[in-house]
Protein backbone atom coordinates (compact mmCIF):
# COMPACT_ATOMS: atom_id res chain seq x y z
CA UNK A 1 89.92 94.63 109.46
CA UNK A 2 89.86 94.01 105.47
CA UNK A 3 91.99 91.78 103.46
CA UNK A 4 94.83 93.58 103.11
CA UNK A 5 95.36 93.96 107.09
CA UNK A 6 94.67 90.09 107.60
CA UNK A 7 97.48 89.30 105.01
CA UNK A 8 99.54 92.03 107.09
CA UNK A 9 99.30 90.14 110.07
CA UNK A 10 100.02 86.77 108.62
CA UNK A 11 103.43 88.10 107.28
CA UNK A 12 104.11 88.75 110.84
CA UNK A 13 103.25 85.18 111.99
CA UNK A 14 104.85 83.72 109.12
CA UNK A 15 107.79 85.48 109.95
CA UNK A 16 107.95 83.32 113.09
CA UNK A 17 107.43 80.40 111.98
CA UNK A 18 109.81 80.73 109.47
CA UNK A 19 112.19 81.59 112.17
CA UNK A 20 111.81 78.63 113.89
CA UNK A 21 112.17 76.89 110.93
CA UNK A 22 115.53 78.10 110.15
CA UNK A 23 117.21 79.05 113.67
CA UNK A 24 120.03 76.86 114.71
CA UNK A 25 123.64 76.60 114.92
CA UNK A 26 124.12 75.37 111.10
CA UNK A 27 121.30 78.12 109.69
CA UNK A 28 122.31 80.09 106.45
CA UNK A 29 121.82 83.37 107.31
CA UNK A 30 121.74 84.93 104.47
CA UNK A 31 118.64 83.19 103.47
CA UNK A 32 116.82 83.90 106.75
CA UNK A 33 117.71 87.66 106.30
CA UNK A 34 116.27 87.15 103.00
CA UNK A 35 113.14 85.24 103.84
CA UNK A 36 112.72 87.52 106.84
CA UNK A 37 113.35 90.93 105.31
CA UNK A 38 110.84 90.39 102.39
CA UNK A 39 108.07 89.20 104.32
CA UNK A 40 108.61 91.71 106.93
CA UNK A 41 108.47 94.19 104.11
CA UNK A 42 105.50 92.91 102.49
CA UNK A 43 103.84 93.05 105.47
CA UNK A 44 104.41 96.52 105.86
CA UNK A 45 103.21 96.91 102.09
CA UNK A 46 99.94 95.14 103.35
CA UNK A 47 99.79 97.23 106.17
CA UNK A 48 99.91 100.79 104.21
CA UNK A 49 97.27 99.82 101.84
CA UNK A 50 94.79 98.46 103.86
CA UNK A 51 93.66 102.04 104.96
CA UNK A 52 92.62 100.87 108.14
CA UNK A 53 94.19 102.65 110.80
CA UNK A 54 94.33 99.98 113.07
CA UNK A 55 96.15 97.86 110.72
CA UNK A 56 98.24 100.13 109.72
CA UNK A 57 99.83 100.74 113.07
CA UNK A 58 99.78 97.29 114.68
CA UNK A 59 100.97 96.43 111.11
CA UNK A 60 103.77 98.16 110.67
CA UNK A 61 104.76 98.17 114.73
CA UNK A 62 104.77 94.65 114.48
CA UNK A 63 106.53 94.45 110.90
CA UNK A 64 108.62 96.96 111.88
CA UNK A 65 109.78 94.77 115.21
CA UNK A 66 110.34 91.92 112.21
CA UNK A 67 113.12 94.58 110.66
CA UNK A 68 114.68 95.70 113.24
CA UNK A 69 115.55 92.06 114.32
CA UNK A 70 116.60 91.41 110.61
CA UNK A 71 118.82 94.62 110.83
CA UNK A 72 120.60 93.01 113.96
CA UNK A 73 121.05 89.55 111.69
CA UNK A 74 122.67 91.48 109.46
CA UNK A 75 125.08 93.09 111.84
CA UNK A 76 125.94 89.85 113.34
CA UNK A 77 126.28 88.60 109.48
CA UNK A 78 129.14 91.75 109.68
CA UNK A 79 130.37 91.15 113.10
CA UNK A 80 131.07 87.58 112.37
CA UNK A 81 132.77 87.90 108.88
């Protein structure tokens, strides 16, 4: 694994703990969408260009996971007005 895969993988963590910084009842969601959705997508970024395929697919599977839950933030952004 080179650089670029190590720093994909620490999106991913930082991801969570950023998370768990943010969750609870009185969280602005918009700026966990934010947070999350540009690490997630850096990480995926990372992930591409480190031209490992091993990294590339845990990278972006595990990324990707970060997305999707951002995409359901979003709809509950939308659901909730």
């Amino acid at each position: 694994m080179n650089k670029l895969g190590f720093l994909s993988f620490l999106m991913v963590i930082a991801s969570i703990i950023a998370f768990l910084i943010i969750r609870g009842p009185n969280a602005n969601l918009m700026m966990a969408i934010i947070i999350l959705g540009i690490l997630s997508l850096l990480g995926i970024v990372f992930a591409v260009l480190s031209k490992k395929w091993l990294s590339v697919i845990f990278g972006v599977l595990l990324n990707g996971g970060v997305l999707v839950f951002v995409f359901l933030l979003v709809l509950a952004r939308g659901i909730a007005g």
